[in-house]
C-alpha atoms as a PDB file:
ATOM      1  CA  UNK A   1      32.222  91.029  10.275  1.00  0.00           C
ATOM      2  CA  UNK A   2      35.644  91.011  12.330  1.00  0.00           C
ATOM      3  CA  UNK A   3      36.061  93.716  15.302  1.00  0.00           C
ATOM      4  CA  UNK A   4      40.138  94.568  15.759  1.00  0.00           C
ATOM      5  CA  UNK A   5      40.573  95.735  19.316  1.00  0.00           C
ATOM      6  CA  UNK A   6      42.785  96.168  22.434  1.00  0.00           C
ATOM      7  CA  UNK A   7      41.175  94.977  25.641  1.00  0.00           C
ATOM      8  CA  UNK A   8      40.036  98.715  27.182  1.00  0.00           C
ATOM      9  CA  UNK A   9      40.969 100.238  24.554  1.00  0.00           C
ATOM     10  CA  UNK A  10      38.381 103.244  22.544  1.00  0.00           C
ATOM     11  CA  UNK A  11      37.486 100.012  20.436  1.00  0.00           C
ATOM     12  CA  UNK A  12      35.261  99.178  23.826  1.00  0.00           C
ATOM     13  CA  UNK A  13      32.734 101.569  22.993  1.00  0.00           C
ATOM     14  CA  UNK A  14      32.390  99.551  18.801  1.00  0.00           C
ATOM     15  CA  UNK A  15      32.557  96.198  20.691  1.00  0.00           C
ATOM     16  CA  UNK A  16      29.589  97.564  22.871  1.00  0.00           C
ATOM     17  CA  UNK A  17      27.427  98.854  20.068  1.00  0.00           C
ATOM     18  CA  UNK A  18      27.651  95.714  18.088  1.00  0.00           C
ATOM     19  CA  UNK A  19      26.369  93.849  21.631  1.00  0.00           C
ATOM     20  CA  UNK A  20      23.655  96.843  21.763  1.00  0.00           C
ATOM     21  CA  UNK A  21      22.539  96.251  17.994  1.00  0.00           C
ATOM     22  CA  UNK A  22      22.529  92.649  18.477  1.00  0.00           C
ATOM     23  CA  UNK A  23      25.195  92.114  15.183  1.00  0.00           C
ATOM     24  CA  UNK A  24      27.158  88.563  14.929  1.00  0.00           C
ATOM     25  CA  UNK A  25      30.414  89.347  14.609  1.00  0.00           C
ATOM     26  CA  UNK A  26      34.008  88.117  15.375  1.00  0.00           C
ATOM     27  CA  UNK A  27      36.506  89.894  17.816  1.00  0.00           C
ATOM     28  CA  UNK A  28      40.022  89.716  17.008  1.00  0.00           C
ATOM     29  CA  UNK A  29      42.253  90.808  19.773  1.00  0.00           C
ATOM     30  CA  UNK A  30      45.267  92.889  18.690  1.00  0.00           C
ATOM     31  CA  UNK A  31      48.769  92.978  20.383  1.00  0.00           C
ATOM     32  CA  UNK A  32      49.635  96.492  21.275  1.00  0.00           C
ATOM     33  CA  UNK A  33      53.270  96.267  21.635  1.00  0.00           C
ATOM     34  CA  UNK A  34      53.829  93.258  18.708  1.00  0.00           C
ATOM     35  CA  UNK A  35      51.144  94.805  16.463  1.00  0.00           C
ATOM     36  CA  UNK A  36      50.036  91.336  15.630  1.00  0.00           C
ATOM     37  CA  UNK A  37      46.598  89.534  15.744  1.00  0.00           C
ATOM     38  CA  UNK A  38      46.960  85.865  15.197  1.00  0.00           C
ATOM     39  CA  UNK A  39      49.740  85.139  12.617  1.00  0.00           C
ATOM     40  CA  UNK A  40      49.345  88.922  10.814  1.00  0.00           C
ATOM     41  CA  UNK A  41      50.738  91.598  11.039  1.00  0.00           C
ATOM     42  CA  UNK A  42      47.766  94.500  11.887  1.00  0.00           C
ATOM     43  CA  UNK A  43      49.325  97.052   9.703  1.00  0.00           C
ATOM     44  CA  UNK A  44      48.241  94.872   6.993  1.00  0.00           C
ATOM     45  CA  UNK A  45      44.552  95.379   7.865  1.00  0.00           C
ATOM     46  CA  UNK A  46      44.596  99.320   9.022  1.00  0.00           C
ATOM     47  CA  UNK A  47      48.072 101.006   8.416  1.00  0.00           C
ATOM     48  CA  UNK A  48      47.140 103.727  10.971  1.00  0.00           C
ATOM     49  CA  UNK A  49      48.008 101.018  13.447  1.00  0.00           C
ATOM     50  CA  UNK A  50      45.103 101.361  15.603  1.00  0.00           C
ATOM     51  CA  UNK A  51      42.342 100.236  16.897  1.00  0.00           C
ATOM     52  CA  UNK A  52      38.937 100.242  16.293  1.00  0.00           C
ATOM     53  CA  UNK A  53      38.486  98.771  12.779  1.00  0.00           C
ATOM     54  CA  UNK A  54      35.997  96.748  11.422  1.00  0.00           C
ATOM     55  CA  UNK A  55      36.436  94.680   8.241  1.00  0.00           C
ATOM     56  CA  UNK A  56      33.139  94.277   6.714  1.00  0.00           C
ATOM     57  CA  UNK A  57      31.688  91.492   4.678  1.00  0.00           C
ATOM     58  CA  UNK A  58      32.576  92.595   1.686  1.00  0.00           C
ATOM     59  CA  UNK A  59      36.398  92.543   2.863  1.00  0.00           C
ATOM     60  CA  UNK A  60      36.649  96.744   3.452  1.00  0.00           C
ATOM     61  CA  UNK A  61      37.825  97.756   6.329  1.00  0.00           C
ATOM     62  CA  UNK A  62      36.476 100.819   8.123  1.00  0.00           C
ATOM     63  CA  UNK A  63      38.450 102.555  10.861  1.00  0.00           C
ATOM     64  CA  UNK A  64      38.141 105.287  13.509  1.00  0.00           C
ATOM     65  CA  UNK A  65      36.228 105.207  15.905  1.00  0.00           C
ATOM     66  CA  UNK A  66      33.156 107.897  15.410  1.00  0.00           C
ATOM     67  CA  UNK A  67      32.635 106.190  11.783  1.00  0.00           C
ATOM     68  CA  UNK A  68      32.570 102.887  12.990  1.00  0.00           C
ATOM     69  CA  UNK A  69      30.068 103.483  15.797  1.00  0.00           C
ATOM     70  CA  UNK A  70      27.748 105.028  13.004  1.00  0.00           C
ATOM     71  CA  UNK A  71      28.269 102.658  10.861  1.00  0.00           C
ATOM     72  CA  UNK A  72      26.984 100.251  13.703  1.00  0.00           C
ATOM     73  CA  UNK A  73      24.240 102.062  14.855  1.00  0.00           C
ATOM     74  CA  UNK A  74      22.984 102.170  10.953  1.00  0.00           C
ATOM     75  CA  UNK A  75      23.319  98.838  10.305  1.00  0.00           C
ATOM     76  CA  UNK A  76      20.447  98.010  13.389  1.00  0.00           C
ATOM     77  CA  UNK A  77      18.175 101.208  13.081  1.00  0.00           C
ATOM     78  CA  UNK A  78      15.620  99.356  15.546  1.00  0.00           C
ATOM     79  CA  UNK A  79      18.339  99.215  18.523  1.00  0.00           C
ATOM     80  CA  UNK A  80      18.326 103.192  18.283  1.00  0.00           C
ATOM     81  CA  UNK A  81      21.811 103.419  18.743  1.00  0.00           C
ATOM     82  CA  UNK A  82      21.922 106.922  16.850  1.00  0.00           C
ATOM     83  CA  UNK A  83      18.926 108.836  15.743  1.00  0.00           C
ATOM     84  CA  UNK A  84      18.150 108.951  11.770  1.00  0.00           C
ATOM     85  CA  UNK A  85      20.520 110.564   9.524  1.00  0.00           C
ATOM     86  CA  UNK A  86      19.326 113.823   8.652  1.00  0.00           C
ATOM     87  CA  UNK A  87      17.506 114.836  11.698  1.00  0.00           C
ATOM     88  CA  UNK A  88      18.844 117.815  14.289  1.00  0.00           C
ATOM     89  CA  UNK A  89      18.918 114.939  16.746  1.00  0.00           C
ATOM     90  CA  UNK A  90      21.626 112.902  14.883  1.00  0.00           C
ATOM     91  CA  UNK A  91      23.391 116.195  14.361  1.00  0.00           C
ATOM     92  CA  UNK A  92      23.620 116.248  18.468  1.00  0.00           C
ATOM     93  CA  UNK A  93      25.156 112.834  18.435  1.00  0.00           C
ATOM     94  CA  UNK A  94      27.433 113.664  15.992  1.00  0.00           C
ATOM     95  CA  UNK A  95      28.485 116.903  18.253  1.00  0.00           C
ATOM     96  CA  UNK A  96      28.819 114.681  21.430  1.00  0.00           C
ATOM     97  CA  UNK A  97      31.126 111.881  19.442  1.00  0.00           C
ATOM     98  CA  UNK A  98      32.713 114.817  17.923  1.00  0.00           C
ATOM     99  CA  UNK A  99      33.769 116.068  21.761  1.00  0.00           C
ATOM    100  CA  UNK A 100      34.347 112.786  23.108  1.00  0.00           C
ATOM    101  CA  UNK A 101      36.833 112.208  20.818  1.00  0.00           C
ATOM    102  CA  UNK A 102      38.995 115.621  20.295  1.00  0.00           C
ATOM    103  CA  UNK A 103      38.342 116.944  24.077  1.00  0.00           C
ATOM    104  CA  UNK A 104      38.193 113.511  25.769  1.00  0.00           C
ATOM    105  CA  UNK A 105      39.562 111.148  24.270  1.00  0.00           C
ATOM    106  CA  UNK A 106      42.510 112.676  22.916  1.00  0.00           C
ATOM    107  CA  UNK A 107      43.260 114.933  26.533  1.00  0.00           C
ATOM    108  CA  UNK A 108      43.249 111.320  28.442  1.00  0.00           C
ATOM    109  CA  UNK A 109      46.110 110.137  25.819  1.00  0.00           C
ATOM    110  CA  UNK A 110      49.267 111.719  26.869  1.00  0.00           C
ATOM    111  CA  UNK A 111      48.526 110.184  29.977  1.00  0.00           C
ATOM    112  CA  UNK A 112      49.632 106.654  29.072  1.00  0.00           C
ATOM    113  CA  UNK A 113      52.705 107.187  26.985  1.00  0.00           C
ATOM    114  CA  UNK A 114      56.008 106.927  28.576  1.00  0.00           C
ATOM    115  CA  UNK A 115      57.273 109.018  26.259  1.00  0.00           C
ATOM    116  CA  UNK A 116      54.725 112.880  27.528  1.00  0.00           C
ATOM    117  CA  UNK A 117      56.697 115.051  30.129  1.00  0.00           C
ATOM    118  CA  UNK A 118      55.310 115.363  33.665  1.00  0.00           C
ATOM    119  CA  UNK A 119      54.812 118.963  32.494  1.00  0.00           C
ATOM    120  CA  UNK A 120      52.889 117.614  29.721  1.00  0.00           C
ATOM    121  CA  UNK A 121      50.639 115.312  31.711  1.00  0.00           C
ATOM    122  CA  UNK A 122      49.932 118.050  34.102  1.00  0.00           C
ATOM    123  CA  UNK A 123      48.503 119.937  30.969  1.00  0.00           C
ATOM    124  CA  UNK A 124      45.910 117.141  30.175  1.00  0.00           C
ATOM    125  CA  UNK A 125      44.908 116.719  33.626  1.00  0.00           C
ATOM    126  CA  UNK A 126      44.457 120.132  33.807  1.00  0.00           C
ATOM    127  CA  UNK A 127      42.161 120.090  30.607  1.00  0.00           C
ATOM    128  CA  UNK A 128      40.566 116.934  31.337  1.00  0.00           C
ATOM    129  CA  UNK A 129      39.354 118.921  34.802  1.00  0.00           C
ATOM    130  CA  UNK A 130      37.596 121.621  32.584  1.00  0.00           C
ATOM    131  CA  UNK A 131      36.365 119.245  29.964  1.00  0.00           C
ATOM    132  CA  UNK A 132      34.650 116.985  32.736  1.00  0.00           C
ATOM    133  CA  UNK A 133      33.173 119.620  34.615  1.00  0.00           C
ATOM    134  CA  UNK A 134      31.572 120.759  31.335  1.00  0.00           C
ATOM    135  CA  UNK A 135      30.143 116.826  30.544  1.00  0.00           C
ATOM    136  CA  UNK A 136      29.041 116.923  34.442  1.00  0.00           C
ATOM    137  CA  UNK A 137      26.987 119.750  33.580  1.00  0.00           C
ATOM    138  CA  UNK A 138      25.827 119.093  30.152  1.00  0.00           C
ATOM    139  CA  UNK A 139      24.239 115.831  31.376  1.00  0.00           C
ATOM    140  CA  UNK A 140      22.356 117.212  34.083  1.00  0.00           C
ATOM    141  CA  UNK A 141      19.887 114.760  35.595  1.00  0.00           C
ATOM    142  CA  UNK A 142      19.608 113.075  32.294  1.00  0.00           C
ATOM    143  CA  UNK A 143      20.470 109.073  31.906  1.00  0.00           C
ATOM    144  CA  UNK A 144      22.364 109.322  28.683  1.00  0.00           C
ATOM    145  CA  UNK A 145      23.873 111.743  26.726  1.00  0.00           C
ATOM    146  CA  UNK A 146      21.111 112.252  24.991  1.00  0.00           C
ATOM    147  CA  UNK A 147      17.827 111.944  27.024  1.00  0.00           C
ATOM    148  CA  UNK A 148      16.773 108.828  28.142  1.00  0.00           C
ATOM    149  CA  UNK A 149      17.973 106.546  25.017  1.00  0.00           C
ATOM    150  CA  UNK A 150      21.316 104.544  25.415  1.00  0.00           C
ATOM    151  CA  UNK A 151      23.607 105.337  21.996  1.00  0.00           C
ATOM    152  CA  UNK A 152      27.185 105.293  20.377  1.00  0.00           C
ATOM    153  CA  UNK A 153      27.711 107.687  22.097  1.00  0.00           C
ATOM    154  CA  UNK A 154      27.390 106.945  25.712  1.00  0.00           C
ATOM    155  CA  UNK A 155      28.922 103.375  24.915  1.00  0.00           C
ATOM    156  CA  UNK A 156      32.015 105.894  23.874  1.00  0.00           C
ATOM    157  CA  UNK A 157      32.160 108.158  26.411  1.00  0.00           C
ATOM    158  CA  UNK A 158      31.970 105.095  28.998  1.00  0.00           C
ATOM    159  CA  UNK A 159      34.911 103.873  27.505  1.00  0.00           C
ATOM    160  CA  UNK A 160      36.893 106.908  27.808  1.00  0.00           C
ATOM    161  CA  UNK A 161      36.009 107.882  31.619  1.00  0.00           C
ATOM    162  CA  UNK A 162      36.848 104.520  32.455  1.00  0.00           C
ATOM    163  CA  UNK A 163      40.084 104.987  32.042  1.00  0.00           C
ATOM    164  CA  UNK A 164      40.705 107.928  34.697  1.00  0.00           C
ATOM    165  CA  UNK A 165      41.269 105.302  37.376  1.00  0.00           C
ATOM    166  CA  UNK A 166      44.239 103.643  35.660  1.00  0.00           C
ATOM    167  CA  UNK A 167      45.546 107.511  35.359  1.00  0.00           C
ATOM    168  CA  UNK A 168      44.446 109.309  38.600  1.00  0.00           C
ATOM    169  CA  UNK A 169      42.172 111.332  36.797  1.00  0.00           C
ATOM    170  CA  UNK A 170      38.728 111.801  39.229  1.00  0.00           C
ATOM    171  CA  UNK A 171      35.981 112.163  36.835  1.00  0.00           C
ATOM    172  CA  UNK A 172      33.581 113.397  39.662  1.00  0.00           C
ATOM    173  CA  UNK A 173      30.585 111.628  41.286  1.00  0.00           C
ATOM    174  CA  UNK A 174      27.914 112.595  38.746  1.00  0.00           C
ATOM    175  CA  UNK A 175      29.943 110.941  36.384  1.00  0.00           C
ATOM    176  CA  UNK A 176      31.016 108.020  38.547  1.00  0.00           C
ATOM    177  CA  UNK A 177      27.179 106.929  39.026  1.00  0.00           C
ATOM    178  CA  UNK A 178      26.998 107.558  34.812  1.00  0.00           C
ATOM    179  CA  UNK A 179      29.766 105.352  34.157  1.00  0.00           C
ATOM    180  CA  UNK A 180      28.458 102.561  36.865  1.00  0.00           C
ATOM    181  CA  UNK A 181      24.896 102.951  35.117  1.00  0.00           C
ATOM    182  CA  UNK A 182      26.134 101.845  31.469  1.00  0.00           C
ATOM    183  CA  UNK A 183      28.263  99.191  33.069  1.00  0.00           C
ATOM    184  CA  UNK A 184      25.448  97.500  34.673  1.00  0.00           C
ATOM    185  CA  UNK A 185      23.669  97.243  30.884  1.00  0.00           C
ATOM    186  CA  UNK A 186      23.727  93.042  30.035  1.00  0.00           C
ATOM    187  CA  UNK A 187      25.062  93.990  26.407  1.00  0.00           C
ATOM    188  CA  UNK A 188      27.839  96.240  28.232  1.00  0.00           C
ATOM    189  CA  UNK A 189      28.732  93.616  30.673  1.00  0.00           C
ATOM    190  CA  UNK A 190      28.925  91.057  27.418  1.00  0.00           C
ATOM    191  CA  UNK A 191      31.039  93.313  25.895  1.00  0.00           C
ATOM    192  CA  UNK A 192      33.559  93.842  29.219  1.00  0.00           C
ATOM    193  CA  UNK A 193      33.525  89.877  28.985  1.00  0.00           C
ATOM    194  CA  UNK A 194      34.718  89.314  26.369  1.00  0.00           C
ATOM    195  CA  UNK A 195      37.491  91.760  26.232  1.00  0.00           C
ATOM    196  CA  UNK A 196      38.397  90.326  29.500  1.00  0.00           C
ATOM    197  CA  UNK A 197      37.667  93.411  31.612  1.00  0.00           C
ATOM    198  CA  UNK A 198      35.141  91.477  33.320  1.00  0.00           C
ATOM    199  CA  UNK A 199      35.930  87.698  34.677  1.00  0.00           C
ATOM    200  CA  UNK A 200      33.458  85.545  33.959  1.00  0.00           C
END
């Protein structure tokens, strides 16, 4: 399989789960602003022009992100990445990829594009305030998301919150000791390292 990401971009949190299952696979590093990886042109391989996707064996390509990391977690049932399909557990997983992707995720975005309005970036930061002080007390004294199991979805929301110190966005000390407790996980760290985050 071949990863397409952007070094810190959401396609962290699929780079981390394949470390966390323990899947071979090949990272390709796309350029944002060319929209190239190698000597091709990325459109080619997901015309939605971003990043995650994951071209399977098989040549398909799967995109976004809360399918791939799903799709990841499925193929290595053993690594419990993501409880069984079917259960009231997964159903909770889905909900928290769910919110980490249209309240997170998506709030933190107008925040890097020259293009949003200081009036607009107000707005997210705004949001983003709310929507963290919700995760802050949704996760309680808990490890993970979840309970005490590492998944998809705390290799997501990792990604995400790390961004609020490239924005100015303070994600709170609660989160701050979350966020430095995935980092420290080896497969996280191999991950980081390869993406470049981290220098070897």
């Amino acid at each position: 399989m071949k990863l397409y990401i952007s070094p810190g971009a959401c396609s962290l949190a699929s780079n981390i789960a394949l470390h966390e299952a323990g899947i071979p696979f090949e990272l390709a590093k796309v350029d944002k602003r060319t929209k190239r990886v190698g000597g091709v042109d990325f459109l080619t391989i997901n015309p939605k022009g971003y990043v995650p996707a994951l071209q399977l064996d098989d040549g398909q390509v799967l995109t976004e992100n809360v399918v791939v990391l799903q799709y990841i977690a499925d193929l290595n049932p053993a690594a419990k990445l993501a409880p069984p399909a079917g259960t009231m557990e997964r159903y909770r997983l889905q909900e928290w990829l769910s919110f980490i992707n249209s309240e997170v995720h998506k709030a933190f975005s107008p925040l890097f594009s020259a293009e949003a309005t200081e009036e607009t970036k107000t707005y997210s930061r705004n949001y983003l305030t709310k929507r963290l002080a919700y995760l802050e007390g949704a996760l309680g004294d808990r490890t993970y998301l979840t309970g005490d199991q590492f998944t998809v979805a705390d290799a997501y929301l990792f990604t995400v919150l790390g961004w609020g110190v490239h924005v100015a966005v303070d994600i709170g000390p609660k989160l701050k000791s979350y966020v430095d407790r995935v980092r420290a996980r080896p497969k996280v760290i191999e991950a980081m390292t390869a993406e470049g985050l981290i220098k070897k």
